[in-house]
PDB file of N, CA and C in Angstrom:
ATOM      1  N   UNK A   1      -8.540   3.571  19.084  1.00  0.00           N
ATOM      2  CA  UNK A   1      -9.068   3.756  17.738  1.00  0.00           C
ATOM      3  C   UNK A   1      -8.593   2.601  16.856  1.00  0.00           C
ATOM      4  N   UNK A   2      -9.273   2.289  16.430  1.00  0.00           N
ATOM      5  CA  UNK A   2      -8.795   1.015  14.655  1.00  0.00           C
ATOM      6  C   UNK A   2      -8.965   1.534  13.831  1.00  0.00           C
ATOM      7  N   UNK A   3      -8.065   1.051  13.113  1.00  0.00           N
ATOM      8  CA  UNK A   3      -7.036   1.413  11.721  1.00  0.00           C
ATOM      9  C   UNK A   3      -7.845   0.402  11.066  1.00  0.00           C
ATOM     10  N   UNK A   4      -8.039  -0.816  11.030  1.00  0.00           N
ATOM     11  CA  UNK A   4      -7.813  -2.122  10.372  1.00  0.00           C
ATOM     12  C   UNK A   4      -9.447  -2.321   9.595  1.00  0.00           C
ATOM     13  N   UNK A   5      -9.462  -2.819   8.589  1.00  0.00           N
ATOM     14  CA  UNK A   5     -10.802  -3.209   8.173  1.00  0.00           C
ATOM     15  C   UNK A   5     -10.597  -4.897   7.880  1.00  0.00           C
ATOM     16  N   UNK A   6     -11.321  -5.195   7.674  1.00  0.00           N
ATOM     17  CA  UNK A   6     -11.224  -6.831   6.774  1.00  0.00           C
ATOM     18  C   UNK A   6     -10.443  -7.561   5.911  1.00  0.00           C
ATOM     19  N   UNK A   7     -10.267  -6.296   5.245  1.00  0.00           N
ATOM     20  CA  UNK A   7      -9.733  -5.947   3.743  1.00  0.00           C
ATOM     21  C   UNK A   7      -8.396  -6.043   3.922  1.00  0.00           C
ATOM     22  N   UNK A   8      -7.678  -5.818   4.850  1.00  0.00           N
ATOM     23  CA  UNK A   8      -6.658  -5.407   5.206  1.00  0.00           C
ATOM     24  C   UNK A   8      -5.462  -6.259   5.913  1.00  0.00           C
ATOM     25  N   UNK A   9      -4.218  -6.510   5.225  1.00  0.00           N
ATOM     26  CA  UNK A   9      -3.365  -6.992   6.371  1.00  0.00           C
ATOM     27  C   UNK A   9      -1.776  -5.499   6.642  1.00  0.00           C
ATOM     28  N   UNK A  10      -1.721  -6.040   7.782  1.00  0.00           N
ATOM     29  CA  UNK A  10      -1.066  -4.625   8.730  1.00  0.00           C
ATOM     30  C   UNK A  10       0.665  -5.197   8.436  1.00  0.00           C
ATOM     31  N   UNK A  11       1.062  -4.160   8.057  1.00  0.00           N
ATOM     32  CA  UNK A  11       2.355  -5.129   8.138  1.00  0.00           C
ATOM     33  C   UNK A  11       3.306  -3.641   8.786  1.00  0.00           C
ATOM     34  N   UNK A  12       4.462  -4.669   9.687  1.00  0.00           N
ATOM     35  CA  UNK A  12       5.026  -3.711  10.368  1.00  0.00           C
ATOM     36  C   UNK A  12       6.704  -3.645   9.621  1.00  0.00           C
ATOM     37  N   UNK A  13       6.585  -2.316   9.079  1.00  0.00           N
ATOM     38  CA  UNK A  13       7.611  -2.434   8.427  1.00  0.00           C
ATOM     39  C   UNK A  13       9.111  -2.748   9.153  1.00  0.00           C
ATOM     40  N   UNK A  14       9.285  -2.627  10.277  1.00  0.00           N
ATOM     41  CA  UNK A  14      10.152  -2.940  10.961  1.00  0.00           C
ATOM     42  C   UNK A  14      11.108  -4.069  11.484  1.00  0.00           C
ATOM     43  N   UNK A  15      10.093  -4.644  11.133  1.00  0.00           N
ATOM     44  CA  UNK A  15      10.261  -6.298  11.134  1.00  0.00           C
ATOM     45  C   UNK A  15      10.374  -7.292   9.631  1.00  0.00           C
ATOM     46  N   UNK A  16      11.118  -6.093   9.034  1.00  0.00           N
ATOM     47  CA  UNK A  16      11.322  -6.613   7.642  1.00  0.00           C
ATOM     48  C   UNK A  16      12.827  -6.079   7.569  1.00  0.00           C
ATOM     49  N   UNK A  17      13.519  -7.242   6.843  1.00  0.00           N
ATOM     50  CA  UNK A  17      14.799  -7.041   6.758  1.00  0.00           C
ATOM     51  C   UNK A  17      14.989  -5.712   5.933  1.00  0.00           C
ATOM     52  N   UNK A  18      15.933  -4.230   6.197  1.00  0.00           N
ATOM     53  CA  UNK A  18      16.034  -2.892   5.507  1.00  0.00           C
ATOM     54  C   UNK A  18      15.591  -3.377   3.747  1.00  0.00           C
ATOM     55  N   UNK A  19      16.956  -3.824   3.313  1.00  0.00           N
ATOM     56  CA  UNK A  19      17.404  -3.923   1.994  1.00  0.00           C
ATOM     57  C   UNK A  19      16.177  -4.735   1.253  1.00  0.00           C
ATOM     58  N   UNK A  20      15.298  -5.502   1.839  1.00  0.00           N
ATOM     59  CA  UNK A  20      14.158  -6.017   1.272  1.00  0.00           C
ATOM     60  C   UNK A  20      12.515  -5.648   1.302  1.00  0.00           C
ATOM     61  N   UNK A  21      12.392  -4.502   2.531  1.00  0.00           N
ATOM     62  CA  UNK A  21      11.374  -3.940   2.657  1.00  0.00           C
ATOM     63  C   UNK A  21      10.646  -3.683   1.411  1.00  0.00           C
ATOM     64  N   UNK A  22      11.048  -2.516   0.453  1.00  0.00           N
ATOM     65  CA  UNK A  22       9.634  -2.342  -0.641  1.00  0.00           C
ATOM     66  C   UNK A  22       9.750  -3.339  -1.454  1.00  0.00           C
ATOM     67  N   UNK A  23      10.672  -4.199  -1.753  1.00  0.00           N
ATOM     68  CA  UNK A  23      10.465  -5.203  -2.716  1.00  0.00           C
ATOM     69  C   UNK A  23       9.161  -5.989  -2.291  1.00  0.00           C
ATOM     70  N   UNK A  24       9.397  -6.461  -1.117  1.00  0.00           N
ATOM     71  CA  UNK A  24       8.445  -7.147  -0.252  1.00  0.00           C
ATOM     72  C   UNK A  24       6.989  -6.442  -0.110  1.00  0.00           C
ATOM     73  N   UNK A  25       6.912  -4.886   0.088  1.00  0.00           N
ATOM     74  CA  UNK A  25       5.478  -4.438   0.166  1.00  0.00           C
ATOM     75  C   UNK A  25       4.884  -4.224  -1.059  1.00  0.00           C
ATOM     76  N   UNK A  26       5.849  -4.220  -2.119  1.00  0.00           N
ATOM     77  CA  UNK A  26       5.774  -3.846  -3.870  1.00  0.00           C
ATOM     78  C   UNK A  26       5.082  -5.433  -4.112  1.00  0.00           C
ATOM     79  N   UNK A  27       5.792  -6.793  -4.190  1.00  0.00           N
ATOM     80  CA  UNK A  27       5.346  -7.709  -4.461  1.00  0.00           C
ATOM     81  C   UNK A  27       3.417  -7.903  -3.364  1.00  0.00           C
ATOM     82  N   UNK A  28       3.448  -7.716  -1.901  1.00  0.00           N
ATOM     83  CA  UNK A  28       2.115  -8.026  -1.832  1.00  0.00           C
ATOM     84  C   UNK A  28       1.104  -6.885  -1.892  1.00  0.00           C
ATOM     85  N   UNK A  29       1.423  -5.953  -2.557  1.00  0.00           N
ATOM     86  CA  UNK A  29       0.561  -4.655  -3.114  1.00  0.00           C
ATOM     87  C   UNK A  29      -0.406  -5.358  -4.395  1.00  0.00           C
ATOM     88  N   UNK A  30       1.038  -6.005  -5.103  1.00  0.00           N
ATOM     89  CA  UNK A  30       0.707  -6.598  -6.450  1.00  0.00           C
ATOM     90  C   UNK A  30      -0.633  -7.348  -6.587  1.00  0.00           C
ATOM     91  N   UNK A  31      -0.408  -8.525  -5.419  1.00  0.00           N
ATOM     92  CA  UNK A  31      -0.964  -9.537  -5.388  1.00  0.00           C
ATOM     93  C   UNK A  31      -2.839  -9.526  -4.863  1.00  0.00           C
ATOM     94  N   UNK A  32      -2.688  -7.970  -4.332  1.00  0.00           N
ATOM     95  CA  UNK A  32      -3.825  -8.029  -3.881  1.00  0.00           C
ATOM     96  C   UNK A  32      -5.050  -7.989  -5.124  1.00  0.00           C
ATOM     97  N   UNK A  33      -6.254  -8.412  -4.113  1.00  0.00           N
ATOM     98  CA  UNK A  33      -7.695  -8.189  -5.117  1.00  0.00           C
ATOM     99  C   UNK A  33      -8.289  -6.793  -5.072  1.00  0.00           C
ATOM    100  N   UNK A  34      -9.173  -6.339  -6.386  1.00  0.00           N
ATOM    101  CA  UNK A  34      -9.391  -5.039  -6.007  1.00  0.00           C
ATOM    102  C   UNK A  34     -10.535  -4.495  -5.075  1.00  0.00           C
ATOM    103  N   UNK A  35     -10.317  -3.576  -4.001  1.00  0.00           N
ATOM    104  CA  UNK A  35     -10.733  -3.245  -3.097  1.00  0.00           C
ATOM    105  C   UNK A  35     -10.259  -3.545  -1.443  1.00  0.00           C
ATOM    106  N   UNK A  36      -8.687  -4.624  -1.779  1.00  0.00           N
ATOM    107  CA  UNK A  36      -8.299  -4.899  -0.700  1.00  0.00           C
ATOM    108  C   UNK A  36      -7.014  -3.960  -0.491  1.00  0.00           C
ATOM    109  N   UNK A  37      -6.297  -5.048   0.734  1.00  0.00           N
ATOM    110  CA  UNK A  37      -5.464  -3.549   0.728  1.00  0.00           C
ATOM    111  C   UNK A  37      -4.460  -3.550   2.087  1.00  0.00           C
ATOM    112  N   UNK A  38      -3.472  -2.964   1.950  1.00  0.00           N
ATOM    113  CA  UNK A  38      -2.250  -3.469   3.072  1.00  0.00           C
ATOM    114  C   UNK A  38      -2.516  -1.923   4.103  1.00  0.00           C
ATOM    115  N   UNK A  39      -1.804  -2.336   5.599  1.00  0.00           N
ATOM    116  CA  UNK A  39      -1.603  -1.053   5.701  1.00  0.00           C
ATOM    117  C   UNK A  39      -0.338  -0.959   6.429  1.00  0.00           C
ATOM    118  N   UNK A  40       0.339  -0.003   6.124  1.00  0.00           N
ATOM    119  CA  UNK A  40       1.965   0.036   6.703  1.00  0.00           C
ATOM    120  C   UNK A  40       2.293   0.740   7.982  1.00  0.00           C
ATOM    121  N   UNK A  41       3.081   0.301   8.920  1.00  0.00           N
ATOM    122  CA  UNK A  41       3.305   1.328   9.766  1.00  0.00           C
ATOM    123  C   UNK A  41       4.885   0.722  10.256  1.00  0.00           C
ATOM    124  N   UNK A  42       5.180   2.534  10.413  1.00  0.00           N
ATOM    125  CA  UNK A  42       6.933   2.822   9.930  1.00  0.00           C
ATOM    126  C   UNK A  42       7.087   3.944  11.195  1.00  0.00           C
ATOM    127  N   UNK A  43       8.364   3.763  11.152  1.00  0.00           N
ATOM    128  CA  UNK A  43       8.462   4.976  11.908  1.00  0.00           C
ATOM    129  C   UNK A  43       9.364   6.166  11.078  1.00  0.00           C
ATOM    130  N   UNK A  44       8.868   6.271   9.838  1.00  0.00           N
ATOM    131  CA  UNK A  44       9.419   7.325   8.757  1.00  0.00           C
ATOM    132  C   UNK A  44       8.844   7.673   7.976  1.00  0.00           C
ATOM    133  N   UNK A  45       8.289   9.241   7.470  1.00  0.00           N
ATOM    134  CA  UNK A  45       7.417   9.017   6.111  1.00  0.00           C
ATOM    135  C   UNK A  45       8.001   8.293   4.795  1.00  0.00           C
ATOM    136  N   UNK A  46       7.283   7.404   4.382  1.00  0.00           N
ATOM    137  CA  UNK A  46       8.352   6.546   3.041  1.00  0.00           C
ATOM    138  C   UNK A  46       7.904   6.601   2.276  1.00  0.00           C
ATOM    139  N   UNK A  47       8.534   7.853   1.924  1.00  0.00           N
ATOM    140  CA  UNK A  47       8.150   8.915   0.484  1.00  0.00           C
ATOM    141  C   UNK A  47       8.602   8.135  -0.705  1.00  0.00           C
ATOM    142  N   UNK A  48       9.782   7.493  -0.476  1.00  0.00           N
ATOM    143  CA  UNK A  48      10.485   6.730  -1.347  1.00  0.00           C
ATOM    144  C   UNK A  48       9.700   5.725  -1.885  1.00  0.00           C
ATOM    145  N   UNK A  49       8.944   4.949  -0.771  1.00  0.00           N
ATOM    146  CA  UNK A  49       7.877   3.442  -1.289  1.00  0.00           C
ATOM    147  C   UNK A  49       7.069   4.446  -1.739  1.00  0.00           C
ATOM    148  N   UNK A  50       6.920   5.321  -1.624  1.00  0.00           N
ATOM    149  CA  UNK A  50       5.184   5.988  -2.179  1.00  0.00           C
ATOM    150  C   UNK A  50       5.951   6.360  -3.870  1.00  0.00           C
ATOM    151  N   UNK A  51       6.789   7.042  -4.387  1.00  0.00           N
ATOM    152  CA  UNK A  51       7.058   7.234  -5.582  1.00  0.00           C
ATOM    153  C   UNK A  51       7.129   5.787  -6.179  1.00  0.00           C
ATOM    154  N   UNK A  52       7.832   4.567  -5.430  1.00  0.00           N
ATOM    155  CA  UNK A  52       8.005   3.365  -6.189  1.00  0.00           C
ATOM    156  C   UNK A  52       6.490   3.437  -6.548  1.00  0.00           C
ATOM    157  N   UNK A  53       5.981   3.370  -5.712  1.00  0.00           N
ATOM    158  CA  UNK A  53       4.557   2.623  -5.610  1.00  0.00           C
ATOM    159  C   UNK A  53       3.746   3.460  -6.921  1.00  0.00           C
ATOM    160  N   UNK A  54       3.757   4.539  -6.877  1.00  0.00           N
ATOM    161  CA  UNK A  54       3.362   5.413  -8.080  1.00  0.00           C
ATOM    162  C   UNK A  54       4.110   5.203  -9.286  1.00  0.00           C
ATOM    163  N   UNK A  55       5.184   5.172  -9.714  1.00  0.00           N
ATOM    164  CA  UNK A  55       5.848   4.410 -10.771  1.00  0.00           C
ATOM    165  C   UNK A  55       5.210   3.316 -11.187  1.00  0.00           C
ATOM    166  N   UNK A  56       4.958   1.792 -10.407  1.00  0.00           N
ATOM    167  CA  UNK A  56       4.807   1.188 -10.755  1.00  0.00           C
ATOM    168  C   UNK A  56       3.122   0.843 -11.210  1.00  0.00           C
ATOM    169  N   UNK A  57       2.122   1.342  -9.871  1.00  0.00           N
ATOM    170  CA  UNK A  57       1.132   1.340 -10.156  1.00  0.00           C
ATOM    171  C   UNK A  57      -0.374   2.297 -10.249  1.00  0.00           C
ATOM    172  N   UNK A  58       0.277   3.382 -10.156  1.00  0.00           N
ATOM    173  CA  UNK A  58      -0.204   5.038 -10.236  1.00  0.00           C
ATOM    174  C   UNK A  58      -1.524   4.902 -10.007  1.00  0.00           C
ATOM    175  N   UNK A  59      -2.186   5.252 -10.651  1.00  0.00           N
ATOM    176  CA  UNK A  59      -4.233   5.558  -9.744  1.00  0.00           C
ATOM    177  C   UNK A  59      -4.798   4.205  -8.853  1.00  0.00           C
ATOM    178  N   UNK A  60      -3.641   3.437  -9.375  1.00  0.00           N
ATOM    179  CA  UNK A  60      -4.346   1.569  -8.878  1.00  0.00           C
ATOM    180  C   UNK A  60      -4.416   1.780  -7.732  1.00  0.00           C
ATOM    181  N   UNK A  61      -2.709   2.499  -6.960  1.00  0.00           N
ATOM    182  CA  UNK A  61      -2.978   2.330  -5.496  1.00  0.00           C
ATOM    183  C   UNK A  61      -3.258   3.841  -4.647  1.00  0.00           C
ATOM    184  N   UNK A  62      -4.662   3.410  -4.347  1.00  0.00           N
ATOM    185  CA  UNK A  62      -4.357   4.655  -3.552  1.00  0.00           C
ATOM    186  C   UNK A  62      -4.188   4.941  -1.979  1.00  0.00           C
ATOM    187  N   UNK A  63      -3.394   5.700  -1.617  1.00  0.00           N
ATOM    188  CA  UNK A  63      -2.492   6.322  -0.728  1.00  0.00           C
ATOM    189  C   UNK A  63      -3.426   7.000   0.400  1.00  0.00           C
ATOM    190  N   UNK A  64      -3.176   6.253   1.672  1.00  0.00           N
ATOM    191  CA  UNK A  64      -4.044   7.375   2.918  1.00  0.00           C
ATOM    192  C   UNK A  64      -3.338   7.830   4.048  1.00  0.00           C
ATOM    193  N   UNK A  65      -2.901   8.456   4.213  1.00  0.00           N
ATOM    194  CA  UNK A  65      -1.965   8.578   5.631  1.00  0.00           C
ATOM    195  C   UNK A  65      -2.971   8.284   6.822  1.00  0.00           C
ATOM    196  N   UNK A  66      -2.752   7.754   7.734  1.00  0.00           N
ATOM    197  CA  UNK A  66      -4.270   7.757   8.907  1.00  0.00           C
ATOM    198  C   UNK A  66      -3.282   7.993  10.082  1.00  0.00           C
ATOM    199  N   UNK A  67      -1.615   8.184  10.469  1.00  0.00           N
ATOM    200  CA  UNK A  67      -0.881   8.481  11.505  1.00  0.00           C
ATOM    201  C   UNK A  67       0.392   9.148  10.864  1.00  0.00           C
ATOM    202  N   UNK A  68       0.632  10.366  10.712  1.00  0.00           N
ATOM    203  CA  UNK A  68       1.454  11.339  10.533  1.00  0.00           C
ATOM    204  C   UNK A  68       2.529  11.746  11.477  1.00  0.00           C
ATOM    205  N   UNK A  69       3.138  10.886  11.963  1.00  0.00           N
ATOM    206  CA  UNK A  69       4.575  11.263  12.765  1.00  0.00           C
ATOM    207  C   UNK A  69       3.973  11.762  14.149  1.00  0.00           C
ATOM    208  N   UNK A  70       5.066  12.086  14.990  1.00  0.00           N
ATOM    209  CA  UNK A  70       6.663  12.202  14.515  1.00  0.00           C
ATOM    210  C   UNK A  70       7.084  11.048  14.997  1.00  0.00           C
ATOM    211  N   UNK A  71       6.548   9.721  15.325  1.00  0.00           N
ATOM    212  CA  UNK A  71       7.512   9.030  16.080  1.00  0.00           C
ATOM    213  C   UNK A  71       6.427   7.652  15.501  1.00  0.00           C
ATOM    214  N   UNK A  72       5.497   7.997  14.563  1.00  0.00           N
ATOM    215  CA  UNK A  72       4.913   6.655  13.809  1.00  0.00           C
ATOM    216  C   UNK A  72       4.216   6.994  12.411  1.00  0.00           C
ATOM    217  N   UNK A  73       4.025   6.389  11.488  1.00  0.00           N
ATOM    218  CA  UNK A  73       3.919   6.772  10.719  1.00  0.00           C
ATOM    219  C   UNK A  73       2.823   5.263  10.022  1.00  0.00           C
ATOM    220  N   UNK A  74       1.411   5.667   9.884  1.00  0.00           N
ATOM    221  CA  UNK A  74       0.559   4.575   9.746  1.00  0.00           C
ATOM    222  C   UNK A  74       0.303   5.402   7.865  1.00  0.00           C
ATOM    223  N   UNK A  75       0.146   3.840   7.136  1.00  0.00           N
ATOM    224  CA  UNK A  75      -0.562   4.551   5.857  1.00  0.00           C
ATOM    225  C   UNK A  75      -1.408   3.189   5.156  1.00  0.00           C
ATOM    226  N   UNK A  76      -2.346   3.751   4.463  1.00  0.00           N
ATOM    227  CA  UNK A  76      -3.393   2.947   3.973  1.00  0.00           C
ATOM    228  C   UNK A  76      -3.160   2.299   2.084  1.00  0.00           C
ATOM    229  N   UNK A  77      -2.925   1.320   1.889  1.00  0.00           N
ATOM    230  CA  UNK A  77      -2.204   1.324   1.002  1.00  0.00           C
ATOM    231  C   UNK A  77      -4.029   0.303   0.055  1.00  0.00           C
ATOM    232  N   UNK A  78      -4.400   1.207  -0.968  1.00  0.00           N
ATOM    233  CA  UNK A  78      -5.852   0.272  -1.104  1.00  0.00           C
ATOM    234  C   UNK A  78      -5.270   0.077  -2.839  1.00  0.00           C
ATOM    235  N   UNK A  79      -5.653  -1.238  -3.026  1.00  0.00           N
ATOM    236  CA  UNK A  79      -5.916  -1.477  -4.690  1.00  0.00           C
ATOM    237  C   UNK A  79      -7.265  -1.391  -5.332  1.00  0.00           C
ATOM    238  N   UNK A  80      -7.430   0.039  -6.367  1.00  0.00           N
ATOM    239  CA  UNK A  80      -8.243   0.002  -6.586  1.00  0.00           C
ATOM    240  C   UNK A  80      -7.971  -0.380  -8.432  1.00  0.00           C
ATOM    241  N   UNK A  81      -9.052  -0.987  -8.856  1.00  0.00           N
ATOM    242  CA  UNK A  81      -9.209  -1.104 -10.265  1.00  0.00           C
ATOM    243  C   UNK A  81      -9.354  -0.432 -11.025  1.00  0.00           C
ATOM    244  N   UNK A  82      -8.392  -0.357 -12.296  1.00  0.00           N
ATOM    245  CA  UNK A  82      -8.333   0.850 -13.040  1.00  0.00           C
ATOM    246  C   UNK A  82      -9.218   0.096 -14.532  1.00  0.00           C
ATOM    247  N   UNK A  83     -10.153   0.675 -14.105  1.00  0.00           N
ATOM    248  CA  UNK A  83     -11.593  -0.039 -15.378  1.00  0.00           C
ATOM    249  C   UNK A  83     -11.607   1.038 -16.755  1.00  0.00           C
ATOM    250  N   UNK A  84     -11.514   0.092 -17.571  1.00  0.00           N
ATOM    251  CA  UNK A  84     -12.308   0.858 -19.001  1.00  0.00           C
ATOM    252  C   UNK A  84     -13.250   0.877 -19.527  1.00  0.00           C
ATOM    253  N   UNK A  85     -13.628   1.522 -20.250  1.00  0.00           N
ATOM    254  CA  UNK A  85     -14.526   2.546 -20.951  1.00  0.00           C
ATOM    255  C   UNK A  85     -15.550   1.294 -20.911  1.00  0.00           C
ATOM    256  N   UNK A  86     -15.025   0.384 -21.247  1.00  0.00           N
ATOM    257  CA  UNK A  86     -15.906  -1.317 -21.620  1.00  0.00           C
ATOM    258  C   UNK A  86     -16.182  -1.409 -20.583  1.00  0.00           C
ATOM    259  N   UNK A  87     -15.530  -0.997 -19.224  1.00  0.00           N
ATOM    260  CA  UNK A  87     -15.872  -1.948 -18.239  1.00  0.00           C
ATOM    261  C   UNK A  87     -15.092  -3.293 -17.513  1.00  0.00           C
ATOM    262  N   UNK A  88     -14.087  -3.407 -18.109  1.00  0.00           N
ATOM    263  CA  UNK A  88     -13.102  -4.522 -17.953  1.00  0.00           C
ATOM    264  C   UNK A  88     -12.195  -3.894 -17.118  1.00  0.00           C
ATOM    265  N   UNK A  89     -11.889  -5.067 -16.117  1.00  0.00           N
ATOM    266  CA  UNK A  89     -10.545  -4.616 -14.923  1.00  0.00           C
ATOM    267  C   UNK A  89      -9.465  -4.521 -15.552  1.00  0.00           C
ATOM    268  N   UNK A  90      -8.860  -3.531 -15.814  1.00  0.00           N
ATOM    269  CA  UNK A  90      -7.246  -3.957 -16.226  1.00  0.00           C
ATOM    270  C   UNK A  90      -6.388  -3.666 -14.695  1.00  0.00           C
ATOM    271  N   UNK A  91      -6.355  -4.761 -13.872  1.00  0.00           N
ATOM    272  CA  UNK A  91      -6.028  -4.900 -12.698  1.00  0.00           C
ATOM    273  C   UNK A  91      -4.593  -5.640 -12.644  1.00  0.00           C
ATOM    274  N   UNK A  92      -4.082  -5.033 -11.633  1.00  0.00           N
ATOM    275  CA  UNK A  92      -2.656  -5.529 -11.525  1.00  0.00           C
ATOM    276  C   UNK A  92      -2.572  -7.230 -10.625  1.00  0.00           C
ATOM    277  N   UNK A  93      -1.928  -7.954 -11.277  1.00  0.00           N
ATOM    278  CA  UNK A  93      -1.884  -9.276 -10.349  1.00  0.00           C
ATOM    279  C   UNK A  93      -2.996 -10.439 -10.793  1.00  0.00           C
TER     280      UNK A  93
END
């Protein structure tokens, strides 16, 4: 089965130094365009990046689980644009 669209780069959280992980998925969350979009896979639910991630950028990013444990943990991380009333992106990045 594939996970992956176009849109998308896969990043394996594992292979990221501990102490720098969400800084690192926080900064290229940021950077993305809207409709693109990371996807993570952990071997932990990371409830913790998901509250950062809601703190910092709440309806922008939204959240998909597509592999639910117990021994992997895949999630869909999409930037979507939070548009006003006008019509204007007030988009992160």
């Amino acid at each position: 089965m594939t996970y992956t669209d176009y849109n998308e780069r896969v990043i394996q959280v594992a292979e990221i130094e501990p102490r720098l992980r969400h800084g690192i998925i926080e900064e290229l969350f940021r950077h993305l365009s809207p409709g693109h979009g990371l996807q993570i896979v952990v071997d932990h639910d990371p409830r913790r990046l998901r509250f950062l991630l809601d703190v910092s950028f709440g309806s922008q990013c939204d959240w998909t689980y597509l592999e639910q444990g117990p021994d992997l943990w895949r999630i869909r991380l999409r930037y979507t644009a939070a548009v006003t009333r006008s019509g204007f992106d007030l988009g992160v990045g």
